[in-house]
C-alpha atoms as a PDB file:
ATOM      1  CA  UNK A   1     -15.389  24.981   0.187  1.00  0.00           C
ATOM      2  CA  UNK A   2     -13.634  24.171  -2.600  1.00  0.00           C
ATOM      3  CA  UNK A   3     -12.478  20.444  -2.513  1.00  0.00           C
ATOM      4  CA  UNK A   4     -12.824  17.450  -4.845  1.00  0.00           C
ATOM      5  CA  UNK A   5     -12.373  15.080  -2.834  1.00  0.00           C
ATOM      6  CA  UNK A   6     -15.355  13.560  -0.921  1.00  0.00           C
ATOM      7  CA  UNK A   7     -14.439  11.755   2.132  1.00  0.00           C
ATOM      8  CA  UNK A   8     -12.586  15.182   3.030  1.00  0.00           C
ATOM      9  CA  UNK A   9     -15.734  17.169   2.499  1.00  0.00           C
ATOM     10  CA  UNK A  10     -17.906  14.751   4.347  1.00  0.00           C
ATOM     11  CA  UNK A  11     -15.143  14.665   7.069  1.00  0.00           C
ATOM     12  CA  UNK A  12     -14.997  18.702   7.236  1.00  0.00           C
ATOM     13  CA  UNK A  13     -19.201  19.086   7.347  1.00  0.00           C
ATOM     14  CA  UNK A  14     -19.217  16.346  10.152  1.00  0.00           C
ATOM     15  CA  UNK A  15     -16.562  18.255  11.831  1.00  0.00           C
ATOM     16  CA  UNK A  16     -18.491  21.485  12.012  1.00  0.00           C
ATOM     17  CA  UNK A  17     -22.069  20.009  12.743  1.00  0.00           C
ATOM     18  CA  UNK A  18     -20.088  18.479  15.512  1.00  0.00           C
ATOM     19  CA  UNK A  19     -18.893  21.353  16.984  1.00  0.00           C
ATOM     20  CA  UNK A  20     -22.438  23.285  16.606  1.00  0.00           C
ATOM     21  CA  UNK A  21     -21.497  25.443  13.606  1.00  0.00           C
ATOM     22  CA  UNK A  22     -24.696  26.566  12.236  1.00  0.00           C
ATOM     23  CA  UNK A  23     -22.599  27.589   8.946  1.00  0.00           C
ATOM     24  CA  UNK A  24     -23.940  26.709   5.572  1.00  0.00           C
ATOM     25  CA  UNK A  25     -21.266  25.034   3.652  1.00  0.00           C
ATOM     26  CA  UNK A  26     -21.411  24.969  -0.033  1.00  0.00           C
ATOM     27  CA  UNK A  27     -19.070  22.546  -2.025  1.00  0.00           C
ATOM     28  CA  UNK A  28     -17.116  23.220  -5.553  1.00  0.00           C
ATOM     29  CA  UNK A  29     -15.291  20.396  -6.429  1.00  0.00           C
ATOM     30  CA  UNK A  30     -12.477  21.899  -8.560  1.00  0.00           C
ATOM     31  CA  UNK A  31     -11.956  25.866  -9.821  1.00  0.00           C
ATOM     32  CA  UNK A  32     -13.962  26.077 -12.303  1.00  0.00           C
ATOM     33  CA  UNK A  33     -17.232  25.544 -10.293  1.00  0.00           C
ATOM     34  CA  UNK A  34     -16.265  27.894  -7.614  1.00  0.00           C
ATOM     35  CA  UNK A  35     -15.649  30.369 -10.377  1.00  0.00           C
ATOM     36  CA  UNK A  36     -18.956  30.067 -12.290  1.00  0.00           C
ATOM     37  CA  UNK A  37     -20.920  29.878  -8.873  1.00  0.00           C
ATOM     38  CA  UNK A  38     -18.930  33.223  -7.857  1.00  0.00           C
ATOM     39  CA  UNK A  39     -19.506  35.034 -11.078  1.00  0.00           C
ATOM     40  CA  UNK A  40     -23.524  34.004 -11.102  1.00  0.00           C
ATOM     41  CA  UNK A  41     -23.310  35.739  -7.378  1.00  0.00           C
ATOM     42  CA  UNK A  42     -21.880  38.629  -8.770  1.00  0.00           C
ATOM     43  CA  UNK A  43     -23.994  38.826 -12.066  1.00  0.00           C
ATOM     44  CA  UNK A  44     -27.071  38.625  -9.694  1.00  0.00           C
ATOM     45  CA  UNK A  45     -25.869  41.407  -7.662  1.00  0.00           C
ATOM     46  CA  UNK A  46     -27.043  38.915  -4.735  1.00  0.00           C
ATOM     47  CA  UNK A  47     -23.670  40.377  -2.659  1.00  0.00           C
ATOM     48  CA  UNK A  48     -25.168  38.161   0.650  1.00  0.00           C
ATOM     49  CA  UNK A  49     -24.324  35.000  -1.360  1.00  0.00           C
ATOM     50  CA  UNK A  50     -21.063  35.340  -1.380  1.00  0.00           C
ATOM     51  CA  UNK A  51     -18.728  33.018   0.725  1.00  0.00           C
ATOM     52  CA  UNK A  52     -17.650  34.495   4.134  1.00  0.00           C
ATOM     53  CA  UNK A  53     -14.769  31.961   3.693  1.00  0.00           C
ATOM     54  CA  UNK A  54     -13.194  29.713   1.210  1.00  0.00           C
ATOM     55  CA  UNK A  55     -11.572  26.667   2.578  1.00  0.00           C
ATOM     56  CA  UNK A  56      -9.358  25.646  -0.287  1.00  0.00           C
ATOM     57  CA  UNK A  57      -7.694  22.853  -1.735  1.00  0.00           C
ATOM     58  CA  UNK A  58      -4.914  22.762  -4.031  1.00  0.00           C
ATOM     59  CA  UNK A  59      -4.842  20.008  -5.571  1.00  0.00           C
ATOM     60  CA  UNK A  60      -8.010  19.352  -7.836  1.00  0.00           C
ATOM     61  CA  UNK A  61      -8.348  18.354 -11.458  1.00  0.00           C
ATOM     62  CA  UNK A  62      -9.302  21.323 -14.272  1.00  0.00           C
ATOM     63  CA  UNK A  63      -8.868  24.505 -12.321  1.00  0.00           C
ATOM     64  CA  UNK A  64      -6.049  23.627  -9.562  1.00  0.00           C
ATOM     65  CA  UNK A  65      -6.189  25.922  -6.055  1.00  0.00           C
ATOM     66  CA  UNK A  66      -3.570  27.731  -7.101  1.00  0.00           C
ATOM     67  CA  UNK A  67      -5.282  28.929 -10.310  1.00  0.00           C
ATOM     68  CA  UNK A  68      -8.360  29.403  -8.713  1.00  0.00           C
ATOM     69  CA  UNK A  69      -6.559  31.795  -5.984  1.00  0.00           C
ATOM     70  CA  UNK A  70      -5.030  33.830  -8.997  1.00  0.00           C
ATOM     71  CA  UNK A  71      -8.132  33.757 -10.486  1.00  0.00           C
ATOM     72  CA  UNK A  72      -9.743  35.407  -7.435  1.00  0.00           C
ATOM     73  CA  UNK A  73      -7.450  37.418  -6.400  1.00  0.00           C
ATOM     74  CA  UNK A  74      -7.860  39.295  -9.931  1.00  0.00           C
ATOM     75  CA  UNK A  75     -11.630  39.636  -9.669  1.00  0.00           C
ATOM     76  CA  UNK A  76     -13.147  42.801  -9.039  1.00  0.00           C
ATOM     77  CA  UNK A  77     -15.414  42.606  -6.293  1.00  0.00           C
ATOM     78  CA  UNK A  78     -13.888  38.993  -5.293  1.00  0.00           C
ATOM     79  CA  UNK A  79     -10.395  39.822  -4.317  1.00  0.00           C
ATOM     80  CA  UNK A  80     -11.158  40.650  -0.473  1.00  0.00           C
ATOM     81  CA  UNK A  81     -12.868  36.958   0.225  1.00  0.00           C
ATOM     82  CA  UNK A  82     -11.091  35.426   2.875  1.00  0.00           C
ATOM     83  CA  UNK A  83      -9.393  32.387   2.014  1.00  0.00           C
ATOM     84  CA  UNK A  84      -7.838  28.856   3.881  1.00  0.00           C
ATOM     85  CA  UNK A  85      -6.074  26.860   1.795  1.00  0.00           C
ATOM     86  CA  UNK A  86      -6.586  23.226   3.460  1.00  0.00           C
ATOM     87  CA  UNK A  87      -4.845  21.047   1.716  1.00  0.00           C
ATOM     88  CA  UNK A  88      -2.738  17.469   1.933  1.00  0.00           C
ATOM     89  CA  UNK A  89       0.480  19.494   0.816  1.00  0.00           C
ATOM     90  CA  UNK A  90       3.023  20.992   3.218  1.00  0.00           C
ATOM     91  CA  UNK A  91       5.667  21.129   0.714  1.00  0.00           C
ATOM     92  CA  UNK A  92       7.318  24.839   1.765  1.00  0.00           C
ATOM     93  CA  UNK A  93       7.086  25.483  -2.138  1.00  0.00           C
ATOM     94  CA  UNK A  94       3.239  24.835  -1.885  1.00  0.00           C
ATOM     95  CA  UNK A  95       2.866  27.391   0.853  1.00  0.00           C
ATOM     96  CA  UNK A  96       5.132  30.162  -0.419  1.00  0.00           C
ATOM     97  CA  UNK A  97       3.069  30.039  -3.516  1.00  0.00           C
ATOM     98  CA  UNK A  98      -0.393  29.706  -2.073  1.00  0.00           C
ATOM     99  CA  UNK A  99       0.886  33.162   0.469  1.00  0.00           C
ATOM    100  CA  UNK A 100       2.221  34.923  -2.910  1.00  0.00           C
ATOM    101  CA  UNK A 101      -1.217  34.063  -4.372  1.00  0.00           C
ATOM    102  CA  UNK A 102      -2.968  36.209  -1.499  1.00  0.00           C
ATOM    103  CA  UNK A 103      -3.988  32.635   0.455  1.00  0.00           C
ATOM    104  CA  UNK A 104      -4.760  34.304   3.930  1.00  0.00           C
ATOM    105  CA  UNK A 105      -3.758  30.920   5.602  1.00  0.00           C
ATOM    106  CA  UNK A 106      -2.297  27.787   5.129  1.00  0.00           C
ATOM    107  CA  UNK A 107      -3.420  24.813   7.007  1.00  0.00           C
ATOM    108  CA  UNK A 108      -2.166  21.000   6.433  1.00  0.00           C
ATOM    109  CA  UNK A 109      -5.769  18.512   6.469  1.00  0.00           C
ATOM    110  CA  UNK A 110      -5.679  16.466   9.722  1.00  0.00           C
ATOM    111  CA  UNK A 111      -5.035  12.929   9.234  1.00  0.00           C
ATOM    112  CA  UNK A 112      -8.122  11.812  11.577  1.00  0.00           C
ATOM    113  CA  UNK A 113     -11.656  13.116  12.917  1.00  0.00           C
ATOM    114  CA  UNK A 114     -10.846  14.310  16.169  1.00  0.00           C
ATOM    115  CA  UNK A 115      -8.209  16.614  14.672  1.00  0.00           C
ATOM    116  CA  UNK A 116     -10.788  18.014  12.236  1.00  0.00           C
ATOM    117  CA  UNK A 117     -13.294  18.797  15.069  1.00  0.00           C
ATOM    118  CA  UNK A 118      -9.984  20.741  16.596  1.00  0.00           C
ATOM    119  CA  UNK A 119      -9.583  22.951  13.115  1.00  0.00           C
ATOM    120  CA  UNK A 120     -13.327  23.470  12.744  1.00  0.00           C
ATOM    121  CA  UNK A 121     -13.040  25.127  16.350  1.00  0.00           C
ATOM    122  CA  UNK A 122     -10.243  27.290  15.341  1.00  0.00           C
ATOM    123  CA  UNK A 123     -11.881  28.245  11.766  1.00  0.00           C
ATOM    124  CA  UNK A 124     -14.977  29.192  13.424  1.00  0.00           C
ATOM    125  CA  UNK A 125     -13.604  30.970  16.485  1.00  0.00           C
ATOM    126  CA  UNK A 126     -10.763  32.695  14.183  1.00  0.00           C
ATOM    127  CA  UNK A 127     -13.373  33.945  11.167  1.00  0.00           C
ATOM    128  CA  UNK A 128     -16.530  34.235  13.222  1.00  0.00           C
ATOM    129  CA  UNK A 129     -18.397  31.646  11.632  1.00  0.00           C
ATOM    130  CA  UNK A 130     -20.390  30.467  14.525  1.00  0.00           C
ATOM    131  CA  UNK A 131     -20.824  33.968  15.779  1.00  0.00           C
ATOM    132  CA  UNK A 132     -24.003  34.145  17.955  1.00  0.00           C
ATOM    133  CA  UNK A 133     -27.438  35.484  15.261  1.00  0.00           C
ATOM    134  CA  UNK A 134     -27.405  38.804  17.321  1.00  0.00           C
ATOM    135  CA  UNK A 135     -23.378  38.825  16.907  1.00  0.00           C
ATOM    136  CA  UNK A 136     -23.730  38.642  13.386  1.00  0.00           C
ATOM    137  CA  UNK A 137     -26.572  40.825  12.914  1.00  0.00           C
ATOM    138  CA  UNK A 138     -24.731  43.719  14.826  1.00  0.00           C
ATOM    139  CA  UNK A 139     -21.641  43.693  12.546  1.00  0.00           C
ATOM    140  CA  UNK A 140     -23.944  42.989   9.331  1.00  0.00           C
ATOM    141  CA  UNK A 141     -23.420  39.986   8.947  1.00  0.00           C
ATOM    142  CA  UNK A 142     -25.640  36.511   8.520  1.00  0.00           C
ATOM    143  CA  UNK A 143     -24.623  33.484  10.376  1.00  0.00           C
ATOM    144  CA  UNK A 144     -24.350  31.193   7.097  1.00  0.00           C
ATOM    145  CA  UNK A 145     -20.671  30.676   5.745  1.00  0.00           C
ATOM    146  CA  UNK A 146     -21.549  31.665   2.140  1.00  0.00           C
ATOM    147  CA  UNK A 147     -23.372  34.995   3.325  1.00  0.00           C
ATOM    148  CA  UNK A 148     -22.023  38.616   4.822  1.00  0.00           C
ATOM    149  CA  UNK A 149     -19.748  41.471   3.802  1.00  0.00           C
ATOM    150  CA  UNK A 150     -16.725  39.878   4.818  1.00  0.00           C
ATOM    151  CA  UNK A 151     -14.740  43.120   4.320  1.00  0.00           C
ATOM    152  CA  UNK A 152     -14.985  43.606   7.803  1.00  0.00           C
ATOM    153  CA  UNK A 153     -12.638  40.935   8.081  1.00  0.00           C
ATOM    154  CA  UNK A 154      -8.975  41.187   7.888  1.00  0.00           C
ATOM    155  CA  UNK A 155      -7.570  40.133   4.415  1.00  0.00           C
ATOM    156  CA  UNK A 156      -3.528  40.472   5.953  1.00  0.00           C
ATOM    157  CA  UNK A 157      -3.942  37.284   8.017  1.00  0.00           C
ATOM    158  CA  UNK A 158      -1.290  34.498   7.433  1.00  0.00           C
ATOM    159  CA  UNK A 159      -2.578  32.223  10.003  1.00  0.00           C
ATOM    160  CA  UNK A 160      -5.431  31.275  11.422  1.00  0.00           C
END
């Protein structure tokens, strides 16, 4: 996840524990920390570290969502993560952009819990996040957000 804000990242962990995600979520709180943790992945040739999502935001200060998704998009190696923006924004401009970026979705943040718990469902039923251990191990993949080849998922996606 890459999200500055804290009260949304405590609200989106709460809302996944809560529906029995077993996902590890790690946090970046702007661009440039997502970019340096991506890169030390990559340097390390540790491939199973890398994110099997990235829930996005867009507005952040230093490296905004919409640099970061450039950024990424560019990235040899990178470019076929699977990305959400989730973001306060539903300006049309904001989502045009984000989908010209390569966003694979683009999701408004709910404005209370229960409507969190409802997109955690849908994020982890749509990308397989809380896929069953002997799901995951049959199609490679690890149950922990941040881990798996996620080239097995579709990158075309506009909504999840």
């Amino acid at each position: 996840m890459v999200e500055d804000r804290e009260d949304d990242i405590v609200l989106i962990k709460r809302a996944f524990k809560e529906i029995g995600a077993r996902d590890v979520i790690r946090v970046a709180r702007d661009g440039h920390e997502a970019v340096a943790y991506l890169r030390a992945t990559v340097l390390s040739q540790e491939q199973k570290r890398l994110p099997y999502l990235i829930l996005l935001d867009l507005k952040m200060p230093r490296m905004d969502g919409f640099e970061f998704l450039e950024w990424l998009r560019h990235e040899p190696g990178l470019e076929h993560l699977p990305v959400v923006v989730l973001t306060s924004s539903g300006e049309l401009r904001d989502v045009n952009r984000a989908y010209a970026l390569g966003a694979n979705s683009f999701l408004v943040k709910p404005n209370d819990f229960e409507k969190y718990v409802e997109l955690s469902k849908v994020l982890a039923r749509y990308w397989r996040m809380n896929a069953p251990a002997s799901e995951a191990e049959r199609l490679g993949q690890k149950s922990e957000a941040w881990r798996g080849d996620v080239r097995q998922q579709s990158n075309g996606t506009k909504a999840a």
